[in-house]
N, C-alpha and C. Protein backbone atom coordinates (compact mmCIF):
# COMPACT_ATOMS: atom_id res chain seq x y z
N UNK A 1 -143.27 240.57 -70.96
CA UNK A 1 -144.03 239.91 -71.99
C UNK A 1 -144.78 238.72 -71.36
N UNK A 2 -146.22 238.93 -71.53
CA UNK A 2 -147.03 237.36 -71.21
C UNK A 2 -146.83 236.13 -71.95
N UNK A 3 -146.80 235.17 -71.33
CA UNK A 3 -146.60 233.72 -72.39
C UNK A 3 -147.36 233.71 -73.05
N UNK A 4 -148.86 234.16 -73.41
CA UNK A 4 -149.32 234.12 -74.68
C UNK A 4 -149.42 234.97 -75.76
N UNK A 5 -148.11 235.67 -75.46
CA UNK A 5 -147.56 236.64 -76.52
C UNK A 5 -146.22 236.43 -76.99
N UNK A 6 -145.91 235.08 -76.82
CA UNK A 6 -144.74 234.50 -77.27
C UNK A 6 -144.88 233.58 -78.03
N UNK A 7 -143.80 233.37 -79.09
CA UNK A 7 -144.01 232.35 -80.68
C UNK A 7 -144.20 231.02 -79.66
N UNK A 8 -143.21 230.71 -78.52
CA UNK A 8 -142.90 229.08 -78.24
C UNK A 8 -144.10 229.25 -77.42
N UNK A 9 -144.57 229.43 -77.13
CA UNK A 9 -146.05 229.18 -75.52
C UNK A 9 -146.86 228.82 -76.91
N UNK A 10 -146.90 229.06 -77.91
CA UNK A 10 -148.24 228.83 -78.67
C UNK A 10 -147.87 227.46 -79.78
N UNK A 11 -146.36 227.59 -79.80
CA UNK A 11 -146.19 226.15 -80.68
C UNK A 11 -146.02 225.22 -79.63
N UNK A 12 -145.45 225.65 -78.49
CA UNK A 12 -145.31 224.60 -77.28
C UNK A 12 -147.60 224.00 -77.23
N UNK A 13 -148.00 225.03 -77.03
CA UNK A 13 -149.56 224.27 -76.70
C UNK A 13 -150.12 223.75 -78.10
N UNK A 14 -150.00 224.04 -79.26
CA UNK A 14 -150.37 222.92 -80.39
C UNK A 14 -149.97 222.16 -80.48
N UNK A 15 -148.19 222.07 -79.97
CA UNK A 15 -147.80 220.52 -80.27
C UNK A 15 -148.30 219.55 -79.23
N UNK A 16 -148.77 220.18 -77.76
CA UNK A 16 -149.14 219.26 -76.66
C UNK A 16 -150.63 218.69 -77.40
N UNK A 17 -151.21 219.84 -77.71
CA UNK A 17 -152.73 219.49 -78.51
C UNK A 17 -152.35 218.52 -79.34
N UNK A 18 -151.63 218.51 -80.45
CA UNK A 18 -151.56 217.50 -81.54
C UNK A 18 -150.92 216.21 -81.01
N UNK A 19 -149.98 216.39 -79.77
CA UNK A 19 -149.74 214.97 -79.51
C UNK A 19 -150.69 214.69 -78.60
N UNK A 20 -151.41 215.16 -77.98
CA UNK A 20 -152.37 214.83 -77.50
C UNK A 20 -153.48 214.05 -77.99
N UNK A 21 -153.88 214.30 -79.37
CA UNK A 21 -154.89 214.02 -80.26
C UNK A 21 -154.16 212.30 -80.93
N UNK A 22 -152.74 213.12 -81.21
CA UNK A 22 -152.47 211.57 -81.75
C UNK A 22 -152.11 210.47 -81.31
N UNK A 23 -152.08 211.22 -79.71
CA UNK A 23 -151.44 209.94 -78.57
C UNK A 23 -152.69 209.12 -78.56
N UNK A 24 -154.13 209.72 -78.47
CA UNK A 24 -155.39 208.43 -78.40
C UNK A 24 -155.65 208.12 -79.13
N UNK A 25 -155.40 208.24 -80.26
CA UNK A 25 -155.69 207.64 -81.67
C UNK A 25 -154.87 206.16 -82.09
N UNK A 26 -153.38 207.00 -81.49
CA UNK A 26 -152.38 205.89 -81.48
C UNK A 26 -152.75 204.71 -80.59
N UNK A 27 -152.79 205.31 -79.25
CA UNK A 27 -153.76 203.85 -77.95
C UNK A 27 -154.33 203.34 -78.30
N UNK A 28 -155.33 203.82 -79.09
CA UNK A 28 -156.47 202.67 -79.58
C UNK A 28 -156.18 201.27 -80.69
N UNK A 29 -154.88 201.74 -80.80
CA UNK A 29 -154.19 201.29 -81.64
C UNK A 29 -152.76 200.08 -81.12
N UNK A 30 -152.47 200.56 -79.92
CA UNK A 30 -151.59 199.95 -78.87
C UNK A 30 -150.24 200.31 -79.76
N UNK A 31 -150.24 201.75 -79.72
CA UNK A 31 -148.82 202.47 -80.21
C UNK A 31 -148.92 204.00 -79.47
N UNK A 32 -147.84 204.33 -79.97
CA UNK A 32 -147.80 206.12 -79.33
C UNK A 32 -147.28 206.74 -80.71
N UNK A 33 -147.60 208.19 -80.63
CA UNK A 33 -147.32 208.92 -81.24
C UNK A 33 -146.28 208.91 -82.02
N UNK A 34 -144.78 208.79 -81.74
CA UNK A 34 -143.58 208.76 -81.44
C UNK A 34 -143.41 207.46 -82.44
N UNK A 35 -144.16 205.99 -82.18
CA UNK A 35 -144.07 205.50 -82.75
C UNK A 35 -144.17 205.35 -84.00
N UNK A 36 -145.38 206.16 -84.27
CA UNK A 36 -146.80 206.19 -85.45
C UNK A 36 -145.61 207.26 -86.48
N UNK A 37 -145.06 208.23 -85.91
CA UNK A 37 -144.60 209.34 -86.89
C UNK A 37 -143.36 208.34 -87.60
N UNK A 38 -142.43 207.92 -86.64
CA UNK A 38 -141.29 207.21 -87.10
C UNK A 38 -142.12 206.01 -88.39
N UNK A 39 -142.83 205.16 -88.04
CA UNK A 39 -143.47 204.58 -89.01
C UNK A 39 -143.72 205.27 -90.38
N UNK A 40 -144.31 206.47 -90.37
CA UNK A 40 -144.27 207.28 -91.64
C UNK A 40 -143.27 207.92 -91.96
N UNK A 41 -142.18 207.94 -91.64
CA UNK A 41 -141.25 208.41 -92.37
C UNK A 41 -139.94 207.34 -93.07
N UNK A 42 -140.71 206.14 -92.56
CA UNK A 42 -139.68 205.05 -93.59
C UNK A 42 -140.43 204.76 -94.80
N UNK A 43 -139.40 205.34 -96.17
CA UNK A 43 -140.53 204.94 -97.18
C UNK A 43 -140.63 203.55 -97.42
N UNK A 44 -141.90 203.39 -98.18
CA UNK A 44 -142.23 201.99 -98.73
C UNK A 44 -141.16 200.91 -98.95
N UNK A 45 -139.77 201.33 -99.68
CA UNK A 45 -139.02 200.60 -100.08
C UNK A 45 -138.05 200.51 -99.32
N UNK A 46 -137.99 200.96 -98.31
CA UNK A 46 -137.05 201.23 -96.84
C UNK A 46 -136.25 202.62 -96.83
N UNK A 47 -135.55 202.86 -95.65
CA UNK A 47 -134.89 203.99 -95.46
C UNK A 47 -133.81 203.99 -94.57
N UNK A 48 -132.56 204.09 -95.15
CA UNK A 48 -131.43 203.89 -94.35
C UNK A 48 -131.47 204.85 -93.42
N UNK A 49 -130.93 203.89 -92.24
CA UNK A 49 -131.19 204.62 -90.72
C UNK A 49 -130.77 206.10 -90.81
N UNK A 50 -129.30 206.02 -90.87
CA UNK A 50 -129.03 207.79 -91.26
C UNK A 50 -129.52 208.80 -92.10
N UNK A 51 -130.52 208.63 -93.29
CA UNK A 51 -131.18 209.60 -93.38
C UNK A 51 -132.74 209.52 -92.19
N UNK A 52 -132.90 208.58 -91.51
CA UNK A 52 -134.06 208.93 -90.98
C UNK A 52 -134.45 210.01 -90.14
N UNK A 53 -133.50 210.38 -89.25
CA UNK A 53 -133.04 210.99 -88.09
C UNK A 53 -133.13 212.61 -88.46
N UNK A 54 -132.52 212.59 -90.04
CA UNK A 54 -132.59 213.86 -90.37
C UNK A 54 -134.18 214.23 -90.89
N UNK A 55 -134.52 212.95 -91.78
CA UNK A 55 -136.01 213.58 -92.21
C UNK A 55 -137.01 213.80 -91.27
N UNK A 56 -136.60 213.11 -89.69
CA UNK A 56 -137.57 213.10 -88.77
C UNK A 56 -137.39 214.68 -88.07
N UNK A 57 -136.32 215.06 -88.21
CA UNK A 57 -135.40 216.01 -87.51
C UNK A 57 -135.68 215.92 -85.54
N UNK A 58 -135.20 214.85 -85.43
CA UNK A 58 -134.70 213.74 -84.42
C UNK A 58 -133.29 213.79 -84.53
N UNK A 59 -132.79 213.93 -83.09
CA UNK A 59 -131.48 213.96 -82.99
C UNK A 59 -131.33 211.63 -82.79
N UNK A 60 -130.35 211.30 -83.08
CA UNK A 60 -130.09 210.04 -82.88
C UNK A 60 -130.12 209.03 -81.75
N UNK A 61 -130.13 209.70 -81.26
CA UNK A 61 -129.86 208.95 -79.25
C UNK A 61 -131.63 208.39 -79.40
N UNK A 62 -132.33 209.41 -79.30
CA UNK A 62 -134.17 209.25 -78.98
C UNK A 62 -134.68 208.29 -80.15
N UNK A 63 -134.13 208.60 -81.58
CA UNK A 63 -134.76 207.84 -82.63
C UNK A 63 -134.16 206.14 -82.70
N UNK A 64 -132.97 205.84 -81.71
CA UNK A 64 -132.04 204.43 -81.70
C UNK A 64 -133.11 203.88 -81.01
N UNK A 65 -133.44 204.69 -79.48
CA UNK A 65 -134.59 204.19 -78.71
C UNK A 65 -135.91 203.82 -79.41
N UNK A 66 -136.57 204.59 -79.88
CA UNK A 66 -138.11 204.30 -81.03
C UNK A 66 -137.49 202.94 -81.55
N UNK A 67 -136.64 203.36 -82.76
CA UNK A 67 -136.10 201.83 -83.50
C UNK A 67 -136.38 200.66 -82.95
N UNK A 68 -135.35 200.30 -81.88
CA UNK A 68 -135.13 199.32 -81.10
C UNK A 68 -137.02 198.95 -80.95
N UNK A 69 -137.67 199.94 -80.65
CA UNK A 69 -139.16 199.61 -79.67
C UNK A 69 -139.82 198.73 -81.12
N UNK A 70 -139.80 199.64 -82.38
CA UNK A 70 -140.49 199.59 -83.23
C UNK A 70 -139.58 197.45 -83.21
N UNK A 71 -138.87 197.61 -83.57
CA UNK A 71 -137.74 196.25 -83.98
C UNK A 71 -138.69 195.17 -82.75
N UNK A 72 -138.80 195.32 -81.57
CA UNK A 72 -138.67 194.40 -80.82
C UNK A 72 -140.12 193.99 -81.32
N UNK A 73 -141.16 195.10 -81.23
CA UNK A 73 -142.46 195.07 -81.50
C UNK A 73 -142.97 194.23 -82.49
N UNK A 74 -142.01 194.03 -83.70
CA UNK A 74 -142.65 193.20 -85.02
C UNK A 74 -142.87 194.26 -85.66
N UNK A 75 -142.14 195.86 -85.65
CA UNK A 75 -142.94 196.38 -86.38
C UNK A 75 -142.18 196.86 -87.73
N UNK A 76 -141.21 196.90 -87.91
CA UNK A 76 -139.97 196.98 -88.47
C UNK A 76 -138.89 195.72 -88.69
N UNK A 77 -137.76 195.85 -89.99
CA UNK A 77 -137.16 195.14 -89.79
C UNK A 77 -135.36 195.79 -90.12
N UNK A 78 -134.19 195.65 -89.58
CA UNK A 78 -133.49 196.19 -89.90
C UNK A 78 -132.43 195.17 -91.12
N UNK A 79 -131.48 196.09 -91.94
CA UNK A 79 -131.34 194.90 -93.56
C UNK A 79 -129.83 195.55 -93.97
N UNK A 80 -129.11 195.01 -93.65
CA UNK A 80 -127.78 195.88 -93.58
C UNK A 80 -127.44 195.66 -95.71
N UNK A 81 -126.78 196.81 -95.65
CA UNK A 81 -127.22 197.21 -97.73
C UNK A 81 -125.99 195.90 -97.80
N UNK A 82 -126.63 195.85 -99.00
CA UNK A 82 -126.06 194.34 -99.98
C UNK A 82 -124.79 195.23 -100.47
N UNK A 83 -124.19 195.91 -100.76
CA UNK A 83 -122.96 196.34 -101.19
C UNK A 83 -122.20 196.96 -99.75
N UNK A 84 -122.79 198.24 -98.74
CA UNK A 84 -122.03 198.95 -97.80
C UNK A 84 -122.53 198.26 -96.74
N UNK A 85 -121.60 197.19 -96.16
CA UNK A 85 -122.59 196.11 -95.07
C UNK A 85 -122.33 197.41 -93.51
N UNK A 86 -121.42 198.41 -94.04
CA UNK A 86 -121.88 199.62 -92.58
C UNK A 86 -123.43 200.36 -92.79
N UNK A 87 -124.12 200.75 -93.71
CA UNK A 87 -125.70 200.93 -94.14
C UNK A 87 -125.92 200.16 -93.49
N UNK A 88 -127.37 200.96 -92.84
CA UNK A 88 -128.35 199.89 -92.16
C UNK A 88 -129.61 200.69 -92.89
N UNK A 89 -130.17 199.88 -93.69
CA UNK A 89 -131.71 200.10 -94.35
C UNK A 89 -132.46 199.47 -93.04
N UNK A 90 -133.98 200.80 -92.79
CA UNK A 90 -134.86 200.12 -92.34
C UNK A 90 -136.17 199.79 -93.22
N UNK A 91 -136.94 199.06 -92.85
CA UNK A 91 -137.92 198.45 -93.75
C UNK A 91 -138.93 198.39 -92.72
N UNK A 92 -140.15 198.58 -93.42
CA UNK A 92 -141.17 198.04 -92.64
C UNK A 92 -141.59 196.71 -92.76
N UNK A 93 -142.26 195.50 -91.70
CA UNK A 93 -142.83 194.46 -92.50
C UNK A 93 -144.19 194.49 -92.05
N UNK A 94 -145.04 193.79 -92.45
CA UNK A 94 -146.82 193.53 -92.65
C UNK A 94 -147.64 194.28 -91.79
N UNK A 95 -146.47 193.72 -90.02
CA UNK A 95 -147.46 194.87 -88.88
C UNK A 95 -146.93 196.33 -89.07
N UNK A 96 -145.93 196.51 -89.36
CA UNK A 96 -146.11 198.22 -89.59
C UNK A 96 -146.46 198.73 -90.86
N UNK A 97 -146.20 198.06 -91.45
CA UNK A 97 -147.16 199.01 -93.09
C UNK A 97 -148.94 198.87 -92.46
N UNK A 98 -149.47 197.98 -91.98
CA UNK A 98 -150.80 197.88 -91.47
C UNK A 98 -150.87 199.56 -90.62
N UNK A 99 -149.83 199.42 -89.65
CA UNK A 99 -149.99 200.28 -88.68
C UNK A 99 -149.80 201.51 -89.35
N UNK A 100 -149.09 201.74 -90.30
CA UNK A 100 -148.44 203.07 -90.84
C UNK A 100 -149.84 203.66 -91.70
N UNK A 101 -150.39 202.47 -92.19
CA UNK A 101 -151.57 202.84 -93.14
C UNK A 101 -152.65 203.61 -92.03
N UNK A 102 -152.95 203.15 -91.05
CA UNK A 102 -154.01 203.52 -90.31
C UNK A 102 -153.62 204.75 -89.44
N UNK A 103 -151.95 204.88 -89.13
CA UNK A 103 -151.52 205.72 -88.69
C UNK A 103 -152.03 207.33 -90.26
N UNK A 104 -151.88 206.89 -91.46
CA UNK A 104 -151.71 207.67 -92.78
C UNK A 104 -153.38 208.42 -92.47
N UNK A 105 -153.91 207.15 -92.22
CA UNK A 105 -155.82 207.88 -92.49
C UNK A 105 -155.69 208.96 -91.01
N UNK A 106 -155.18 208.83 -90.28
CA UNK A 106 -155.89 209.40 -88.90
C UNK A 106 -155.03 210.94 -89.38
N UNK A 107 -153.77 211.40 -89.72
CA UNK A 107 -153.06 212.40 -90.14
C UNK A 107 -153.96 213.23 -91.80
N UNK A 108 -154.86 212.26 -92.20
CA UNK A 108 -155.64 212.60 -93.40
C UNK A 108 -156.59 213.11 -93.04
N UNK A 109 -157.03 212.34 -91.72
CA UNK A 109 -158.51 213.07 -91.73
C UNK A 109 -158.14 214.06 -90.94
N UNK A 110 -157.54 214.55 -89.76
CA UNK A 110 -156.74 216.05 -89.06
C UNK A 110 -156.92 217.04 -89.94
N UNK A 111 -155.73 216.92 -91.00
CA UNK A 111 -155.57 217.43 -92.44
C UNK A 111 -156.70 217.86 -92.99
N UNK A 112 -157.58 216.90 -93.16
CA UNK A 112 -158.82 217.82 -93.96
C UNK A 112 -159.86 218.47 -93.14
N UNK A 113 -159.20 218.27 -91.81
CA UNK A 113 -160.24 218.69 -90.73
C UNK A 113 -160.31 220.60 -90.64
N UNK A 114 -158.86 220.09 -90.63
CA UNK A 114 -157.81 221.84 -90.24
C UNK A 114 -158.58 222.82 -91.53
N UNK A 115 -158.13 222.28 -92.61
CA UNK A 115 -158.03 222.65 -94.11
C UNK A 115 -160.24 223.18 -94.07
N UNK A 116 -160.66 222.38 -93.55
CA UNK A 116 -161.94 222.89 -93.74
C UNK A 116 -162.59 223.80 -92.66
N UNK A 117 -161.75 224.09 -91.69
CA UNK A 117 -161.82 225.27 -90.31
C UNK A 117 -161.38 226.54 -90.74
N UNK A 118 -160.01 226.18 -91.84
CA UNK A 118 -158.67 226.93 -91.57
C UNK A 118 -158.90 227.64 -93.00
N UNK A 119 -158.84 229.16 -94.00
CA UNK A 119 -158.78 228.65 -95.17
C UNK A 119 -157.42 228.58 -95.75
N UNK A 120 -157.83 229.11 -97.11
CA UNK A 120 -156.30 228.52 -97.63
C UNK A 120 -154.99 229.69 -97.44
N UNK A 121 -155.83 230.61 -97.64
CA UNK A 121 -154.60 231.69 -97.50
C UNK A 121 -154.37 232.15 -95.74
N UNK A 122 -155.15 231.61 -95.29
CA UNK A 122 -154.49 231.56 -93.80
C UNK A 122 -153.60 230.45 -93.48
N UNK A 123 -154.01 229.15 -94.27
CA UNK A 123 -152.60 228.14 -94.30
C UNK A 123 -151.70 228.78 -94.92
N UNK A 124 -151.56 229.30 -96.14
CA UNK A 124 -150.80 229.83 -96.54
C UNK A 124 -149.66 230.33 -95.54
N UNK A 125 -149.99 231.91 -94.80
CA UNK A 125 -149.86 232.35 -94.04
C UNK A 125 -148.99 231.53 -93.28
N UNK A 126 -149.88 230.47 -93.01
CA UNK A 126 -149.43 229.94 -91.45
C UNK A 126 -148.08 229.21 -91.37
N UNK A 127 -147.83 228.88 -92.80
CA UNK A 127 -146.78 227.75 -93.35
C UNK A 127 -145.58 228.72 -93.85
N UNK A 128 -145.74 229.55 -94.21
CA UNK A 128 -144.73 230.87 -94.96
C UNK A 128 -144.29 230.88 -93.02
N UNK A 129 -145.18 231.65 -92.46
CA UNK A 129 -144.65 232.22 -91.45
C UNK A 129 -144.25 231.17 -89.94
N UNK A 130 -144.65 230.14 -90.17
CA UNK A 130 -144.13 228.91 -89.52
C UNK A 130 -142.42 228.39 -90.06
N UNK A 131 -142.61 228.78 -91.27
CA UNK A 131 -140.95 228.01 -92.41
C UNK A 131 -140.03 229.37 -91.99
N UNK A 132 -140.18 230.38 -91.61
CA UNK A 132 -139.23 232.20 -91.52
C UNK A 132 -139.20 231.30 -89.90
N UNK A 133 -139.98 231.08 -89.62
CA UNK A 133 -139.51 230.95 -88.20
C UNK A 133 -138.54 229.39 -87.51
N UNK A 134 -138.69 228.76 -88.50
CA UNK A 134 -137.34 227.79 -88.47
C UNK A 134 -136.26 228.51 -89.02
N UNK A 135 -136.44 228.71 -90.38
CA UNK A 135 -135.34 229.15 -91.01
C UNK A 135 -134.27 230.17 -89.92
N UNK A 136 -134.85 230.87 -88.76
CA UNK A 136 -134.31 231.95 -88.67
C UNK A 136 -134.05 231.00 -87.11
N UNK A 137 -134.22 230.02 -86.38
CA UNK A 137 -134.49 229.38 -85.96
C UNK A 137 -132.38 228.64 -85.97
N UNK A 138 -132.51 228.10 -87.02
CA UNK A 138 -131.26 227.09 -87.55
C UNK A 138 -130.13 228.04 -87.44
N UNK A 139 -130.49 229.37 -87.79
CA UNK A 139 -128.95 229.99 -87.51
C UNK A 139 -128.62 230.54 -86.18
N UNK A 140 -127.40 229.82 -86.14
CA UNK A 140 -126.99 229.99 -84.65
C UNK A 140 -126.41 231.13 -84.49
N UNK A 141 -126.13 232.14 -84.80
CA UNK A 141 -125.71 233.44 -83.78
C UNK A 141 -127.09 234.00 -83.75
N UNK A 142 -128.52 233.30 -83.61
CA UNK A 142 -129.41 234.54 -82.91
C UNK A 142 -129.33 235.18 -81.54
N UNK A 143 -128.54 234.27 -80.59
CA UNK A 143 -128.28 234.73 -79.51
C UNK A 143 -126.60 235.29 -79.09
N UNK A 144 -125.66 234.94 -79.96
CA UNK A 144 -124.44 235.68 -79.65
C UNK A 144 -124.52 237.00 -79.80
N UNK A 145 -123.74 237.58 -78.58
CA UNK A 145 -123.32 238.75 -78.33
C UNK A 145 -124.13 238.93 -77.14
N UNK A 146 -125.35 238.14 -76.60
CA UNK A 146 -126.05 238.76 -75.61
C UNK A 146 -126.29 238.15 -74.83
């Protein structure tokens, strides 16, 4: 089988493309990718660290590292919960909601970029058959027995 007849050679080169795209967007910005996504996934009103990891689907070790960067940066703040002082809520403050906003337009305009290349029932398509291929993905005996 050639690598461009395989599912990962083709999600492996969109995701290099898309971080590619959002790594200079992010520079221009004096952030990275990595940073910019973690920024959007704390909501407005904060987001305790342990669900972040999962909504990012980031294992914990890599997302402690981001944190810490985002924390040292000014870009974040961490707020241990007023009742479970083991909760750690994160929050954004002024420089990352700034950053998250501008990070929001550059993922908007992609979005309507794709959406006006792409049509709908080929997104369709692409999202049905992108979601079968996690789904089938998460269960672990695809490779036992062989």
């Amino acid at each position: 089988m050639k690598p461009e007849e395989t599912i990962d050679f083709h999600v492996r080169w969109t995701w290099a493309q898309l971080s590619k795209v959002y790594n200079t967007m992010a520079a221009k910005h004096g952030g990275t990718m990595s940073m910019a996504y973690t920024l959007l996934s704390i909501d407005p009103e904060g987001t305790l660290s342990t669900k972040l990891g999962p909504k990012m689907g980031m294992q914990p070790t890599g997302l402690t590292r981001i944190l810490k960067s985002l924390e040292d940066d000014g870009y974040i703040v961490r707020k241990f919960d007023k009742i479970d002082k083991r909760k750690v809520w994160i929050h954004l403050n002024a420089k990352g909601k700034k950053y998250r906003d501008v990070t929001k337009e550059y993922v908007i305009q992609l979005n309507e970029h794709m959406q006006s290349v792409i049509s709908k029932s080929e997104m369709k398509t692409f999202f049905k058959v992108i979601s079968k291929i996690n789904r089938e993905l998460e269960k672990t005996s695809i490779f036992d027995g062989k």
